[in-house]
PDB file of N, CA and C in Angstrom:
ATOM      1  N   UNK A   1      17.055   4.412  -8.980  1.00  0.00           N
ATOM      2  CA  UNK A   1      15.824   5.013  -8.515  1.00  0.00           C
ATOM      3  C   UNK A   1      14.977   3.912  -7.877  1.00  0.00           C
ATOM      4  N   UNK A   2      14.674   4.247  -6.327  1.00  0.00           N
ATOM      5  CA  UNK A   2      13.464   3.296  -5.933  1.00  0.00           C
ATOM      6  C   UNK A   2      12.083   4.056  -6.014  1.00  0.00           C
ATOM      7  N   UNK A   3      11.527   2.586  -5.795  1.00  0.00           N
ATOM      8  CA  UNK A   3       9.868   3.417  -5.234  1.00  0.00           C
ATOM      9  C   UNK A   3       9.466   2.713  -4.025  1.00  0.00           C
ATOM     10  N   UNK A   4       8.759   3.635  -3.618  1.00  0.00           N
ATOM     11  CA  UNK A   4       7.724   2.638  -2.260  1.00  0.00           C
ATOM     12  C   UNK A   4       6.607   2.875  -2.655  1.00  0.00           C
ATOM     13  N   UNK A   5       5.519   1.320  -2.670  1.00  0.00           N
ATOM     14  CA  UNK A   5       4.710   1.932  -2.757  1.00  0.00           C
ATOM     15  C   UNK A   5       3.788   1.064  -1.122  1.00  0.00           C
ATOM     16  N   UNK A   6       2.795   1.735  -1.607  1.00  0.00           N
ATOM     17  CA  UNK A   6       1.743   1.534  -0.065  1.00  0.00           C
ATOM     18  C   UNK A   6       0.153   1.472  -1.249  1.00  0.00           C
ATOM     19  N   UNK A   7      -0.360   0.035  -0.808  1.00  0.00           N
ATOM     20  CA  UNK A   7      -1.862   0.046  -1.526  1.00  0.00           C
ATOM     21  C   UNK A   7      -2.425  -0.921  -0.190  1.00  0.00           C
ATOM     22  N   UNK A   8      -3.771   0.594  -0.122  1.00  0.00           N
ATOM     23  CA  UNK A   8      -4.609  -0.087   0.902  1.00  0.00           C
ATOM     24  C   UNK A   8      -5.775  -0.560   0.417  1.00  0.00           C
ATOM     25  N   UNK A   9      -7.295  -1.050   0.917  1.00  0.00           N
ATOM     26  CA  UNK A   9      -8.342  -1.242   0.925  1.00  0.00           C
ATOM     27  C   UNK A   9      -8.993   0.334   0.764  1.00  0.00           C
ATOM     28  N   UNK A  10      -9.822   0.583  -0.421  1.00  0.00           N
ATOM     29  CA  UNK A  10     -10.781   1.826  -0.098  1.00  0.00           C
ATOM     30  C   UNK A  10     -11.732   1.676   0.888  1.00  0.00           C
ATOM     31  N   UNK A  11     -11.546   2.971   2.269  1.00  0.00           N
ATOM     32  CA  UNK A  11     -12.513   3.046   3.037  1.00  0.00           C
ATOM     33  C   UNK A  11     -13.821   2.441   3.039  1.00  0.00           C
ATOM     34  N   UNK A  12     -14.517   2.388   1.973  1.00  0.00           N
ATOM     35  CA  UNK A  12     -15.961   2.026   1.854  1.00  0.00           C
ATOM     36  C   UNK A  12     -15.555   0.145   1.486  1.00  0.00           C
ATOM     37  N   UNK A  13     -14.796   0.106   1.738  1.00  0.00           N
ATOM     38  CA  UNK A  13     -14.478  -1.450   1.954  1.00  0.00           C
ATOM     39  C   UNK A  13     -14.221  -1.995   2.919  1.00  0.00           C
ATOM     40  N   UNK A  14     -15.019  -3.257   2.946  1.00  0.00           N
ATOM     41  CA  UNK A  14     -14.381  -4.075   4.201  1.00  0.00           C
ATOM     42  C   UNK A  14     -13.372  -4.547   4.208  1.00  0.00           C
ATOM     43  N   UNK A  15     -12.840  -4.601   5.322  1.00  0.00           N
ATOM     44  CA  UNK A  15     -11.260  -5.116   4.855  1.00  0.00           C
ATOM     45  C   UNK A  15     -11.176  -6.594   6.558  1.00  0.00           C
ATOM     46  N   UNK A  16     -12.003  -7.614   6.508  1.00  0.00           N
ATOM     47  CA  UNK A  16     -12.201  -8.563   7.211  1.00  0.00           C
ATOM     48  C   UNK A  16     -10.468  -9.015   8.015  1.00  0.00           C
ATOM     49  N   UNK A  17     -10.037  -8.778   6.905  1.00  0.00           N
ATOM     50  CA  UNK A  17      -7.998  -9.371   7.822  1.00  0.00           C
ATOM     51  C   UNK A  17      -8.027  -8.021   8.947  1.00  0.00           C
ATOM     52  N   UNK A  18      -8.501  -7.151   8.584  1.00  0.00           N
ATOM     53  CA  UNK A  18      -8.233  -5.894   9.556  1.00  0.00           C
ATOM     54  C   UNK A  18      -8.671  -5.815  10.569  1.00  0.00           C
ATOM     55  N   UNK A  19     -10.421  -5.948  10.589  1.00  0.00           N
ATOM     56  CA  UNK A  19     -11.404  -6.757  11.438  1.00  0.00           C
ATOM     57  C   UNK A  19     -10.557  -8.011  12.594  1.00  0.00           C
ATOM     58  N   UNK A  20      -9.860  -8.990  11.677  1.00  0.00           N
ATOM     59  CA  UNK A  20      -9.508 -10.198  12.586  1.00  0.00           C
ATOM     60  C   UNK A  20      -8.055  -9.578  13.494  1.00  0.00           C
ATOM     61  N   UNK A  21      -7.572  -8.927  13.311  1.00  0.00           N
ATOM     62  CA  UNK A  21      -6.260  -8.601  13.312  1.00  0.00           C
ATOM     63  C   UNK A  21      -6.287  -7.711  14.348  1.00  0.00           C
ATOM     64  N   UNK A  22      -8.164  -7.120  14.514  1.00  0.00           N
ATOM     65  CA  UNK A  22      -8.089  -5.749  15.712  1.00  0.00           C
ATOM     66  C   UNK A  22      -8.766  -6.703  17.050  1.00  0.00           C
ATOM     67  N   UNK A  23      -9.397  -7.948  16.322  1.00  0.00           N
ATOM     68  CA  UNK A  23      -9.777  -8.927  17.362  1.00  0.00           C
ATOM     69  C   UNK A  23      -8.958  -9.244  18.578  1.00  0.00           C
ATOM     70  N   UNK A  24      -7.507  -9.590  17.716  1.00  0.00           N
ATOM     71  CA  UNK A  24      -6.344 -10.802  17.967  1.00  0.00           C
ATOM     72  C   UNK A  24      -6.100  -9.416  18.970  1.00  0.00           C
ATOM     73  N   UNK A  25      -5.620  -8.209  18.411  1.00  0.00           N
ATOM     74  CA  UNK A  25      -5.278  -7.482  19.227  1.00  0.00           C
ATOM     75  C   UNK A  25      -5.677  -6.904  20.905  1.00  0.00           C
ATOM     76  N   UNK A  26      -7.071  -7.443  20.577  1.00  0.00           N
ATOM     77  CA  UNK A  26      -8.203  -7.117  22.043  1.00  0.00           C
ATOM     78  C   UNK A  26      -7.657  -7.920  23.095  1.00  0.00           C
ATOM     79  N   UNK A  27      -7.637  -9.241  22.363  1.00  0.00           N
ATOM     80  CA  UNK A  27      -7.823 -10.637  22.846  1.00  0.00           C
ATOM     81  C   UNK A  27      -6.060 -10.620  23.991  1.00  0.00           C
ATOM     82  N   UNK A  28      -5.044  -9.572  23.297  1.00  0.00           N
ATOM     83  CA  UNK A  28      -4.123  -9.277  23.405  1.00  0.00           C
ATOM     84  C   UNK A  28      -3.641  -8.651  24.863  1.00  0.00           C
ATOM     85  N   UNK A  29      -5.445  -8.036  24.971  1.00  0.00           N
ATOM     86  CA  UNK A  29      -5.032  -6.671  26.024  1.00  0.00           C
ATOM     87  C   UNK A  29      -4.762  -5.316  25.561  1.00  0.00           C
ATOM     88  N   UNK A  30      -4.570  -4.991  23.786  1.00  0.00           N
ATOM     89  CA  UNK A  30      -5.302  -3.456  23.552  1.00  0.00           C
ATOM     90  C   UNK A  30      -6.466  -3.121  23.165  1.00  0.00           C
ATOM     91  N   UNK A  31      -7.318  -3.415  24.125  1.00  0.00           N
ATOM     92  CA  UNK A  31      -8.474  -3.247  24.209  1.00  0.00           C
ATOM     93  C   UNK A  31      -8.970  -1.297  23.699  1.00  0.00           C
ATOM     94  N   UNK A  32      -7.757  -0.568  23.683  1.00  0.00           N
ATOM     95  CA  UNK A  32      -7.909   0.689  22.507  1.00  0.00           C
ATOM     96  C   UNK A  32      -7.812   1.267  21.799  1.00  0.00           C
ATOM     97  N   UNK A  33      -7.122  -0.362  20.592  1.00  0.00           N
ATOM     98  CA  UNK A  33      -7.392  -0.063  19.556  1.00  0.00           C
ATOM     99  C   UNK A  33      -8.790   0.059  18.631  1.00  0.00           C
ATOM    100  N   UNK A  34      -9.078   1.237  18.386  1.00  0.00           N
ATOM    101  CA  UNK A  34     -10.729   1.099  17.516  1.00  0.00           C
ATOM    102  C   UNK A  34     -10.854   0.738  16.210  1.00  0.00           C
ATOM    103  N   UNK A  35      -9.804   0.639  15.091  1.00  0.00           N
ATOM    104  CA  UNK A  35      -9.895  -0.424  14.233  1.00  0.00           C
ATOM    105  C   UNK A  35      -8.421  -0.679  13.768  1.00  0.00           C
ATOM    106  N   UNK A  36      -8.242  -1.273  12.549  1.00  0.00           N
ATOM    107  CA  UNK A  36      -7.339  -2.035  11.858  1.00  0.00           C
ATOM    108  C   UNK A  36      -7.690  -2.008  10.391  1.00  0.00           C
ATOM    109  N   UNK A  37      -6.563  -1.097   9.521  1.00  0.00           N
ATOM    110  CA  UNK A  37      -6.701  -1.576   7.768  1.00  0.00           C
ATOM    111  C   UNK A  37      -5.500  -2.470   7.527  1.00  0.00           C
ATOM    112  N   UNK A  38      -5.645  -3.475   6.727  1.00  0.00           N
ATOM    113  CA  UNK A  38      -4.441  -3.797   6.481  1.00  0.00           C
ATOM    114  C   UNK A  38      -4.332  -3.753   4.823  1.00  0.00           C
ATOM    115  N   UNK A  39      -2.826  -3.569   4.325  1.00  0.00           N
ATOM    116  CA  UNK A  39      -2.361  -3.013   2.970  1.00  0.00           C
ATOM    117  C   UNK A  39      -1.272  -3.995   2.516  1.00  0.00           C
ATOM    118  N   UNK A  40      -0.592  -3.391   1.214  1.00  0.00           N
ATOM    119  CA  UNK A  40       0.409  -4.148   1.044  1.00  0.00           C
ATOM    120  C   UNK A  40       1.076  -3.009   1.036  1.00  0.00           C
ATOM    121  N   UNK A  41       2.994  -3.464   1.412  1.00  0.00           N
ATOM    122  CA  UNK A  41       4.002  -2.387   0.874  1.00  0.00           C
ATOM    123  C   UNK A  41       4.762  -3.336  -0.135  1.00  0.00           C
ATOM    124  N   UNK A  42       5.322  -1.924  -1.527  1.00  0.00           N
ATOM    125  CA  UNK A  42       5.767  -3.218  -2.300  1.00  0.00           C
ATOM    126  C   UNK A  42       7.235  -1.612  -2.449  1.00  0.00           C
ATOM    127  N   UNK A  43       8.791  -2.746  -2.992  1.00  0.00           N
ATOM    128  CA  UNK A  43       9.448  -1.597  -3.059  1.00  0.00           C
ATOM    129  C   UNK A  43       9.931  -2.432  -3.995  1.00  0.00           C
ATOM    130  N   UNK A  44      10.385  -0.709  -5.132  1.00  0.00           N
ATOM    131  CA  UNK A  44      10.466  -1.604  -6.733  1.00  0.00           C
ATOM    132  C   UNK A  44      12.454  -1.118  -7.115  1.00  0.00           C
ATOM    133  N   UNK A  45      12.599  -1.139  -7.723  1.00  0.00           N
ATOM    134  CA  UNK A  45      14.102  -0.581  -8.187  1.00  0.00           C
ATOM    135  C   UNK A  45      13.969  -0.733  -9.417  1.00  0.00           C
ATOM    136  N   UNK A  46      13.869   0.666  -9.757  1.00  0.00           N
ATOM    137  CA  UNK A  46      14.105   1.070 -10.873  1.00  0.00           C
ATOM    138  C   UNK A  46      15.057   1.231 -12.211  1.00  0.00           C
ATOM    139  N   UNK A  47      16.276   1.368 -11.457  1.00  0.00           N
ATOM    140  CA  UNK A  47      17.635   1.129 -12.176  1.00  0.00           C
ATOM    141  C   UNK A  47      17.950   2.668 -12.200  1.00  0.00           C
ATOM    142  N   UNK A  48      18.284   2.870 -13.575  1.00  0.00           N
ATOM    143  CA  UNK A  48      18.873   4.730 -13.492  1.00  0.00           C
ATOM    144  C   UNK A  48      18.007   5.348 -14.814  1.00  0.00           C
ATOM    145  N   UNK A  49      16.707   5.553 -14.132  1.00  0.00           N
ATOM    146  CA  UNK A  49      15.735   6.534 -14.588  1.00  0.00           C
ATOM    147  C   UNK A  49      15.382   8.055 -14.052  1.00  0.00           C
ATOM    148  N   UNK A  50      14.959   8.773 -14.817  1.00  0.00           N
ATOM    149  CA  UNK A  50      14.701  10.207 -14.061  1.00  0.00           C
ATOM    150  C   UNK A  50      13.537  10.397 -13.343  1.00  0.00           C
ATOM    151  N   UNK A  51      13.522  10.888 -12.696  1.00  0.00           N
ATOM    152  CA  UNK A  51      12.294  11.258 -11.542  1.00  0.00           C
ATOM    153  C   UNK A  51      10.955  10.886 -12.144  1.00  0.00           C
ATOM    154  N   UNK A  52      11.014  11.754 -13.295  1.00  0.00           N
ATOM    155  CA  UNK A  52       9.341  11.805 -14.090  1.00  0.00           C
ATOM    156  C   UNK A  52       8.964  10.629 -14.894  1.00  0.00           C
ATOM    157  N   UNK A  53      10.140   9.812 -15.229  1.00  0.00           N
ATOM    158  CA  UNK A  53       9.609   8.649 -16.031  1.00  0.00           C
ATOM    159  C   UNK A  53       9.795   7.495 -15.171  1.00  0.00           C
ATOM    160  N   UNK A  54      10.155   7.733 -13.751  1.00  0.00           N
ATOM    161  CA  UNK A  54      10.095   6.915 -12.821  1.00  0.00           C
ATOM    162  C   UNK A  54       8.545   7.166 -12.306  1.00  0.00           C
ATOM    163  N   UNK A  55       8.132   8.120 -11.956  1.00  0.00           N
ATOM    164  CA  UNK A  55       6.645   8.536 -11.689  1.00  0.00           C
ATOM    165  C   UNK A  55       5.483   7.411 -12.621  1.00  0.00           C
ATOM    166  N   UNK A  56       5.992   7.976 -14.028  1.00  0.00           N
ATOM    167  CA  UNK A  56       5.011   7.597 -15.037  1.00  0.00           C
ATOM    168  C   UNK A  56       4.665   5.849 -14.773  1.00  0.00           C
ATOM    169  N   UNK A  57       6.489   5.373 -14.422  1.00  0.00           N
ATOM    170  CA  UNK A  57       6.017   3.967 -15.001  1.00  0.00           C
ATOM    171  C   UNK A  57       5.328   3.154 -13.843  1.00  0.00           C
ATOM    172  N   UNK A  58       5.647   4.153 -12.365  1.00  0.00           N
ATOM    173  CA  UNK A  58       4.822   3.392 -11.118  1.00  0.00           C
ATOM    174  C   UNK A  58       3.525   3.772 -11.290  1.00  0.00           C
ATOM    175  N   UNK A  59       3.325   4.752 -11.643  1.00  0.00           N
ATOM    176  CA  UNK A  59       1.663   4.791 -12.096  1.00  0.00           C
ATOM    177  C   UNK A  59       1.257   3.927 -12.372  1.00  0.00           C
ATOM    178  N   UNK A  60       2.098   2.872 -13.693  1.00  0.00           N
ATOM    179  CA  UNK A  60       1.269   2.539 -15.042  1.00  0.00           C
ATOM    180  C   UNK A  60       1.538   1.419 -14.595  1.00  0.00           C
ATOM    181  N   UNK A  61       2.535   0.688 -13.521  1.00  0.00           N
ATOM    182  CA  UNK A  61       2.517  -0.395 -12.549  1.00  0.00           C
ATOM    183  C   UNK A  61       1.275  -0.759 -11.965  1.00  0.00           C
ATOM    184  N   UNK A  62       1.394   0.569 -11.136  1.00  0.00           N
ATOM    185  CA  UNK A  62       0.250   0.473 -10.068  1.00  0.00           C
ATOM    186  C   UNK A  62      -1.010  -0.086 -10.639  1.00  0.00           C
ATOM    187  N   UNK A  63      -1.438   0.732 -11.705  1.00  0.00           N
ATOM    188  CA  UNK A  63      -2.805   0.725 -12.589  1.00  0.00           C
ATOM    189  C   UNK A  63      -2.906  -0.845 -13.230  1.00  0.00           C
ATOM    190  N   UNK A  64      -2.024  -1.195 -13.434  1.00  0.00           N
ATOM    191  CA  UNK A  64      -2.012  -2.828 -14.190  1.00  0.00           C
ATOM    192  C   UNK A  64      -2.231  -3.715 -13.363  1.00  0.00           C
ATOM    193  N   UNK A  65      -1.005  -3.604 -12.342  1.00  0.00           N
ATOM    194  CA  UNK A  65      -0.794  -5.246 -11.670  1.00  0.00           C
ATOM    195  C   UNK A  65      -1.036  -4.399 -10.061  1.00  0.00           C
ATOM    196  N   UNK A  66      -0.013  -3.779  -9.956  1.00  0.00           N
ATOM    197  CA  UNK A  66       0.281  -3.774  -8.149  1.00  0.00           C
ATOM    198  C   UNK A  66      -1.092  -3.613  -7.568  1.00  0.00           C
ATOM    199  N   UNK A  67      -2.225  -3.047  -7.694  1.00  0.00           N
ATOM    200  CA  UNK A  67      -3.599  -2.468  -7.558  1.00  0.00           C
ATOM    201  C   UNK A  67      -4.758  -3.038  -8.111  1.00  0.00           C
ATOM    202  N   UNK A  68      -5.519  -3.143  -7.188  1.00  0.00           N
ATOM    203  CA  UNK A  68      -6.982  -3.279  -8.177  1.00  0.00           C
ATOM    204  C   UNK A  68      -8.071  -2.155  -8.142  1.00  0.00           C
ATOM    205  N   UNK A  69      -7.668  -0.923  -8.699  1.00  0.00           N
ATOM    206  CA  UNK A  69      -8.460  -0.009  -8.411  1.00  0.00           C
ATOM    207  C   UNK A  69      -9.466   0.391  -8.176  1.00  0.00           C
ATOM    208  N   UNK A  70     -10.264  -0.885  -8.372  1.00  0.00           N
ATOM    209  CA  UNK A  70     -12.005  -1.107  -8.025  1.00  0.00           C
ATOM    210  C   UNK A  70     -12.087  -0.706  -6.551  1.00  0.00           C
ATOM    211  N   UNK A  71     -11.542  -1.537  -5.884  1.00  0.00           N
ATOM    212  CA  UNK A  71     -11.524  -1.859  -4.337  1.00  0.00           C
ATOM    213  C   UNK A  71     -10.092  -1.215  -3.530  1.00  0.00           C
ATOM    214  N   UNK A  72      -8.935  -0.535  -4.069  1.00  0.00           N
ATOM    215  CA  UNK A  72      -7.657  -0.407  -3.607  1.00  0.00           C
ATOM    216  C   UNK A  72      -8.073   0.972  -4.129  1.00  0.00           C
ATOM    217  N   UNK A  73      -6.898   1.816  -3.361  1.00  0.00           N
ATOM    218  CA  UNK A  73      -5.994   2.664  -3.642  1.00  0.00           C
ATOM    219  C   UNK A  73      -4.433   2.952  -2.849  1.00  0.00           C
ATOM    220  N   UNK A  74      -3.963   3.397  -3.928  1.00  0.00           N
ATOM    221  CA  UNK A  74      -2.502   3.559  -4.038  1.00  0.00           C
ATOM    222  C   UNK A  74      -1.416   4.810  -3.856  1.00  0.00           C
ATOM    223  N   UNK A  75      -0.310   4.966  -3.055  1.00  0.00           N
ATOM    224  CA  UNK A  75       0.240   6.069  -3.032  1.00  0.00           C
ATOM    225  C   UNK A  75       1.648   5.583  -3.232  1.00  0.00           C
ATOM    226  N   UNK A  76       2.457   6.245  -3.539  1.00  0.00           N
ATOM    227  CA  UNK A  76       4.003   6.125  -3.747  1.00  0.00           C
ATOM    228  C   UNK A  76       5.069   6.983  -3.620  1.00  0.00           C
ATOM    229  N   UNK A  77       6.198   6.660  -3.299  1.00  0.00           N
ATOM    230  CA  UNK A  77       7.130   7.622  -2.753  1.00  0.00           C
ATOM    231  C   UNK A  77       8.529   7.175  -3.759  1.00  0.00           C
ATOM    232  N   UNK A  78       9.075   7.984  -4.828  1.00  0.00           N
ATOM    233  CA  UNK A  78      10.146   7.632  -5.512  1.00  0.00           C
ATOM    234  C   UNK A  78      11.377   8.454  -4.434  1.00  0.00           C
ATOM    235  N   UNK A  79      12.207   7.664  -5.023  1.00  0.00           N
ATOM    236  CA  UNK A  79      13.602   7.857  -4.133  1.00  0.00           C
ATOM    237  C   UNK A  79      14.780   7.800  -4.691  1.00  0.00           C
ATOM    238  N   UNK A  80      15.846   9.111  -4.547  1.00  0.00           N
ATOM    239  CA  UNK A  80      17.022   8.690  -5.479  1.00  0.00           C
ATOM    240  C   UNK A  80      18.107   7.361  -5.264  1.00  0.00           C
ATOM    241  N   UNK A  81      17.978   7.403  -4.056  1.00  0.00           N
ATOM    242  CA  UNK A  81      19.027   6.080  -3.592  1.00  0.00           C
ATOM    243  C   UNK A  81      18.820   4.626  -4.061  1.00  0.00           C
ATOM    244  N   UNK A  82      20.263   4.265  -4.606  1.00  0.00           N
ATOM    245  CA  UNK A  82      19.779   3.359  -5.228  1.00  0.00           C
ATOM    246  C   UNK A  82      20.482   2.024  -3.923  1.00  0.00           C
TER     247      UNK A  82
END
């Protein structure tokens, strides 16, 4: 069982790398892009767990380490292929 996960910056956050990153991009010549978030992707392997206790334990990932839920949020995609 894998997971993907995807943790961005919450909207009501600045996210300054995103800011620099839509700069670089101007500076580039896409002058239409109107902004930039940037996130992390993290992909985990699970081994041979079932769907729901694969769910539970990326939750309880997410909530500990992968995330800082103050300022982040988090979405995830489990997958049977190993």
């Amino acid at each position: 069982m894998k997971a993907k996960v995807y943790v961005t910056l919450k909207q009501s956050v600045l996210d300054p790398q995103g800011k620099a990153v839509q700069h670089a991009l101007a500076a580039l010549g896409f002058n239409e892009v109107q902004g930039v978030r940037v996130g992390k992707y993290i992909e985990v392997d699970l081994g041979a767990v079932d769907k729901s206790k694969a769910e539970q334990k990326i939750k309880t990932m997410c909530e500990k380490l992968l995330a800082n839920t103050v300022i982040e949020e988090y979405r995830f995609e489990i997958n049977n292929s190993c």
